[in-house]
Every structure is written in C-alpha cells, then in structure tokens.
Protein backbone atom coordinates (compact mmCIF):
# COMPACT_ATOMS: atom_id res chain seq x y z
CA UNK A 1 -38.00 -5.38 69.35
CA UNK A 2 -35.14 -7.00 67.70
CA UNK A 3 -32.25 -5.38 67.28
CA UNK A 4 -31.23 -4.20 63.95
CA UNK A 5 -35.02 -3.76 62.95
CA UNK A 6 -35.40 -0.98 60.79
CA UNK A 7 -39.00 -0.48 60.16
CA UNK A 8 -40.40 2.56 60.82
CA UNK A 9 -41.72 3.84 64.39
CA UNK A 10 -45.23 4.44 64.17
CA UNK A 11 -46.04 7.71 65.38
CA UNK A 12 -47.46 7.71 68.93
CA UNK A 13 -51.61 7.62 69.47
CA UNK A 14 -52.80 11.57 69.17
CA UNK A 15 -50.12 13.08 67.46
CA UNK A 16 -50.15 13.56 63.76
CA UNK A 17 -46.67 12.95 62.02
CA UNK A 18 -44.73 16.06 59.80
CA UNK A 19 -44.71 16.22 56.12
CA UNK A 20 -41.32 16.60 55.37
CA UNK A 21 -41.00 19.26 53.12
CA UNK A 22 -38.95 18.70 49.55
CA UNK A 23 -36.19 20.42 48.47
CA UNK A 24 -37.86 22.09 45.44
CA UNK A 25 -41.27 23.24 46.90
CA UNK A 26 -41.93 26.62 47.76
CA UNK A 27 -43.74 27.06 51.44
CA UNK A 28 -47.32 28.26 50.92
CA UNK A 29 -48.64 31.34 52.79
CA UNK A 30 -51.71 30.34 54.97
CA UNK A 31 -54.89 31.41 53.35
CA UNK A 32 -56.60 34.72 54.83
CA UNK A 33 -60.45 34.46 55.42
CA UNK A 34 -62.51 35.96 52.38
CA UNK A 35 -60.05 34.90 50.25
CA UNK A 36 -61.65 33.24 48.20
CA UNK A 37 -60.77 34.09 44.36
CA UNK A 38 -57.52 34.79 42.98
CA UNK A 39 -56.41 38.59 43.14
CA UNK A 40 -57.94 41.28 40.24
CA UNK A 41 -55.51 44.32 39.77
CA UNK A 42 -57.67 47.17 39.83
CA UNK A 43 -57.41 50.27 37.63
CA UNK A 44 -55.95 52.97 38.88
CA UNK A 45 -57.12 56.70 39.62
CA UNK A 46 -54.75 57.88 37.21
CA UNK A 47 -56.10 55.44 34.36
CA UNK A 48 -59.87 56.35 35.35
CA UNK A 49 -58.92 60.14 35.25
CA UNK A 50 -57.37 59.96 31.91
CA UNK A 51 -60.41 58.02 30.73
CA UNK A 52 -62.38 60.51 31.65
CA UNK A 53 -60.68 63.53 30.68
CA UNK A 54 -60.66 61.93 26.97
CA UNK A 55 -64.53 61.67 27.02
CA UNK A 56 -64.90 65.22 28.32
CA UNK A 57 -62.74 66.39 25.16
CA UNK A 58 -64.51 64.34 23.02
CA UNK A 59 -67.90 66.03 24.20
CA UNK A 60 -66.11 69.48 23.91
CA UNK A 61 -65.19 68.82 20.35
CA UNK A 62 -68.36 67.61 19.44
CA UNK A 63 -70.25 70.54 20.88
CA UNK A 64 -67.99 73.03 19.31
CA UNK A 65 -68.61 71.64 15.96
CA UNK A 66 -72.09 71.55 16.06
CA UNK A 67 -72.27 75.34 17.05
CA UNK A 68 -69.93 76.17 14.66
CA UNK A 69 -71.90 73.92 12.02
CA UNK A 70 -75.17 75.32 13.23
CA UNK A 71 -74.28 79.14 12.89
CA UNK A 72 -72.33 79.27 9.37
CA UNK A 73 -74.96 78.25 6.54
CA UNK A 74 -74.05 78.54 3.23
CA UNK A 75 -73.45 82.06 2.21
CA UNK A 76 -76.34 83.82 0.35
CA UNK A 77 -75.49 85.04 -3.71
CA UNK A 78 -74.68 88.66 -3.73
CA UNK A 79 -73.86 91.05 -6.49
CA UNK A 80 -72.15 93.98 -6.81
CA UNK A 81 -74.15 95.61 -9.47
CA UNK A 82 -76.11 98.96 -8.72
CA UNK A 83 -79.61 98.93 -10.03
CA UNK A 84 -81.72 102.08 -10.29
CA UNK A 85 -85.49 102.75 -10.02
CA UNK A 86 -88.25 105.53 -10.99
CA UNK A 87 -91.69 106.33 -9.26
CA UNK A 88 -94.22 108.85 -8.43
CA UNK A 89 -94.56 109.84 -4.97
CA UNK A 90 -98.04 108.91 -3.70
CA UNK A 91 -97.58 105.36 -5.79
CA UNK A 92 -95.96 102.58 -4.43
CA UNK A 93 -93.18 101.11 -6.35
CA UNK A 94 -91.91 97.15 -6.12
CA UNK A 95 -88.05 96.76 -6.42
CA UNK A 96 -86.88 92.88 -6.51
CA UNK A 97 -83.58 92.76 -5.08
CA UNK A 98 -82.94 89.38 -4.65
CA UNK A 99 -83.48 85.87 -5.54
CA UNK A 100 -84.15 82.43 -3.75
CA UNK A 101 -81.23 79.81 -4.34
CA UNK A 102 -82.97 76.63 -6.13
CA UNK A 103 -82.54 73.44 -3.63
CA UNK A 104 -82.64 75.51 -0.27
CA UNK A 105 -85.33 76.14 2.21
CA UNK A 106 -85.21 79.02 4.12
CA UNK A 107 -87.51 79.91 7.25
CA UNK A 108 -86.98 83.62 6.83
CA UNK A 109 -86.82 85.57 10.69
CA UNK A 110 -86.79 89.11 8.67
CA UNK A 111 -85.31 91.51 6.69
CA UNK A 112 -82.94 94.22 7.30
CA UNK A 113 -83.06 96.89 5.36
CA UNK A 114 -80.83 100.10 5.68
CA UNK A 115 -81.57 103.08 3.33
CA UNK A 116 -80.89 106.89 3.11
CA UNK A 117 -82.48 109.60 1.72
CA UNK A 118 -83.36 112.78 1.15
CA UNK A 119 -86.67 112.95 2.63
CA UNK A 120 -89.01 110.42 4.47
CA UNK A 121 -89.63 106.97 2.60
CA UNK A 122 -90.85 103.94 3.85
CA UNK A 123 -89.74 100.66 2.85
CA UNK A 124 -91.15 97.55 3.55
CA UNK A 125 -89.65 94.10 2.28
CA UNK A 126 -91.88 91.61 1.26
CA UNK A 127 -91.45 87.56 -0.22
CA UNK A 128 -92.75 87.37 -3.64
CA UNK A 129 -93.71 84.06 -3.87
CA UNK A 130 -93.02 81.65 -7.32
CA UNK A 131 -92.16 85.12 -9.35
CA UNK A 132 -89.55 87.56 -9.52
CA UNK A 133 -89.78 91.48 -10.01
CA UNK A 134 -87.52 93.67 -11.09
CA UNK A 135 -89.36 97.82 -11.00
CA UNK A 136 -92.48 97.95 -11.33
CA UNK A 137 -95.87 99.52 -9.92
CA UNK A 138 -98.16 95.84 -10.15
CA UNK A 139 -96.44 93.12 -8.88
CA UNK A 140 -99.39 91.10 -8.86
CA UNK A 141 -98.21 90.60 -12.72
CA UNK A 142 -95.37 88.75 -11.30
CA UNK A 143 -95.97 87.31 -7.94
CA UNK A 144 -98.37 84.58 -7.08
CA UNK A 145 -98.61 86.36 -3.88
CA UNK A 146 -96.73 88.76 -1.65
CA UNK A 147 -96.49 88.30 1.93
CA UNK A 148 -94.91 89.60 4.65
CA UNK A 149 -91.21 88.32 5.34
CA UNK A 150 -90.72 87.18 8.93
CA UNK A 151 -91.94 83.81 9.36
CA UNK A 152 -92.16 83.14 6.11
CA UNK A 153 -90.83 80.36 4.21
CA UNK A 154 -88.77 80.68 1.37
CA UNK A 155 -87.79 78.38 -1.92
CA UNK A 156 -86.58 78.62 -5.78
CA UNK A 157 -88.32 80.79 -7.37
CA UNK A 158 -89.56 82.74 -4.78
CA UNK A 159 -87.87 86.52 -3.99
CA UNK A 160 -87.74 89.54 -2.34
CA UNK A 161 -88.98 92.78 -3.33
CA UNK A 162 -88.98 95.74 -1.81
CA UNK A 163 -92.14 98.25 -1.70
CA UNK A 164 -90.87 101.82 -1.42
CA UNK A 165 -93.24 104.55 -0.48
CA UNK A 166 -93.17 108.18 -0.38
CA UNK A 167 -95.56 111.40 -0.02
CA UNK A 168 -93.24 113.96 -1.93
CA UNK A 169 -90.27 113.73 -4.36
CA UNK A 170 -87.46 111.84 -3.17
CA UNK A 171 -84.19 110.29 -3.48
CA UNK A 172 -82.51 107.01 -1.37
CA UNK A 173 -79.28 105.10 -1.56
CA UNK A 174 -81.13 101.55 -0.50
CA UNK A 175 -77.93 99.32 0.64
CA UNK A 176 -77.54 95.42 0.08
CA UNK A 177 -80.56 93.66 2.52
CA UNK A 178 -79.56 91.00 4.72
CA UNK A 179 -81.69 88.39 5.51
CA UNK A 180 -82.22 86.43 8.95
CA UNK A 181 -83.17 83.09 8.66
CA UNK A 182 -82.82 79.55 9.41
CA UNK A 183 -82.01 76.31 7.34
CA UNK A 184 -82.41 73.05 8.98
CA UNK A 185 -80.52 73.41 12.27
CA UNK A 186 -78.47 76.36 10.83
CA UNK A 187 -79.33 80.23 11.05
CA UNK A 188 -77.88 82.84 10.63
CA UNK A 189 -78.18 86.81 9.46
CA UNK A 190 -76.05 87.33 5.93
CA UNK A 191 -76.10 90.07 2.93
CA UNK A 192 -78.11 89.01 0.31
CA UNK A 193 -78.66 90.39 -3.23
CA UNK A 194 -77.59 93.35 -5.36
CA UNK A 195 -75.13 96.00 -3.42
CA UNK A 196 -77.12 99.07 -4.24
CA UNK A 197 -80.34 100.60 -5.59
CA UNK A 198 -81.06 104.42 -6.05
CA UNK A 199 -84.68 105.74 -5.94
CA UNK A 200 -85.63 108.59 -7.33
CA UNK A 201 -89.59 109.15 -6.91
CA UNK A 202 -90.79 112.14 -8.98
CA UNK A 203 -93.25 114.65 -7.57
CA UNK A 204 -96.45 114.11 -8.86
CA UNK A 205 -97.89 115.37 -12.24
CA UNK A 206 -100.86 117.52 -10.43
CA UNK A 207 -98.43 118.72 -7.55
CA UNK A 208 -98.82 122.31 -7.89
C-alpha cells in the first residue's frame, strides 16, 4: 500500500460493516413477534360502563312512559247533575246514565255500579246500542239493541242504561257508574256520567 493512500479499508471477508448512526435519527425499538399492525387504543371499562348505564336509562324511561301512557286514557265526561226516576215495582224501569264520547272506541270490561236503598233492588247495566234513554219502561223505542256490558264494544251514539228492578216499593240513591274498559293499548276503570239518580218505585196499583 502506498503511503498516504486514503481510500477506504474494505471490511474484512465475513463481517458485515456498521451503519453509522446520524445525529438526528431516533434509534428504533426491535420489532416484537405478532406485531404486526400499528397499536389500537382500546376503550376502556369505564367508557363501556357508562355506555351501558345510558342505554339501561333509556330503556327505563321508555318503559315508564309507556305504562304511564297505557294506564291514563282520556278521562270519561261526567256531570254533576242529579236526575230522578219513577216506576212500579214488579216493572222494570231503563235509566240512561251516560253517553258514548263521538270518535272513541271503547272495549268495555264492565260496569260498576254502587247503589243504596231502602229495600232489595237489582240493577243491572246494560249498552244501549246507536240510541240513548233517558226513564222509561220500553227501551226498545230507543235502542237498536241492548246487550250486556262486559265485552262489549262501545262507540258514539251508543250508551248506558241502567235496568232497575224491584218486587215491592222502594227507594235508592244510585251513585255515578264507573266504567272499566280499554282503548287501544290504554285501560283503565274511571267515573262516568251523571253523579246521582234517586228511584222511587211505587207499590203496585192491585197491591192490597
């Protein structure tokens, strides 16, 4: 070699020459097996926990409202006029006490009727259907047909009436009815009608 050469040494057979490193890289970390993608955070349990408490609340609330929608349909009309009513005893007599809103549809589940008086009567409520009836002894004047009230279905124009019954003379305080029934997905039991009606069933003519 002559001296004062100053061309580089080649590196001797079998051995690989360093990289020198610059100034401004970084040194990379060696690469562990599997990893193969870049790094996703994942959510934490916190995050997924709040997450699901909202939906839970969310169900709650939903639920809540459709029980609370599903038990409070629109009030039945009431009044608080007193109506009064005369009959024979033996004779049934038909009192209309209330009726059907126009637009509504009610699947009726009964009638509750609470009365007192001063002997034994029996009252039975019945659905007048397409008439109305206020006292009288032939309803079939008035009604297209009268039918029993639980299960039946009820619209505008139809009513009830109540058929009071007694074997001797007789007076009863009748109080508001309250019907039971069901509208869509809503039921409920609610006072319906006038507040009062007094009876007053006369002993018969040939009662000696």
């Amino acid at each position: 070699m002559t001296v004062g050469d100053d061309a580089p040494a080649k590196p001797a057979p079998g051995r690989r020459r360093a990289r020198r490193q610059e100034p401004h890289e970084q040194p990379r970390e060696p690469r562990q097996p599997g990893d193969l993608a870049p790094h996703v955070p994942r959510p934490s349990f916190a995050s997924r926990r709040w997450r699901v408490a909202v939906s839970v609340l969310a169900l709650a609330v939903l639920a809540g409202w459709t029980v609370w929608y599903a038990t409070t349909p629109a009030e039945l009309a009431t009044s608080d006029r007193t109506i009064t009513a005369d009959g024979v005893a033996g004779t049934p007599l038909y009192i209309g006490v209330y009726g059907a809103p126009d637009g509504r549809t009610l699947r009726l589940s009964g009638v509750k009727v609470h009365a007192t008086s001063s002997a034994e009567m029996r009252i039975s409520p019945l659905l007048c259907r397409r008439g109305t009836v206020g006292v009288t002894t032939r309803p079939e004047q008035f009604c297209a047909d009268l039918v029993d009230t639980e299960g039946a279905r009820m619209v505008g124009g139809d009513s009830i009436v109540l058929r009071v019954e007694a074997d001797q003379a007789t007076i009863a305080v009748i109080d508001r009815v309250s019907l039971g029934y069901r509208e869509d997905i809503r039921f409920g039991t609610q006072p319906a009608g006038y507040q009062q009606v007094i009876v007053t069933m006369n002993a018969r003519p040939d009662a000696g």
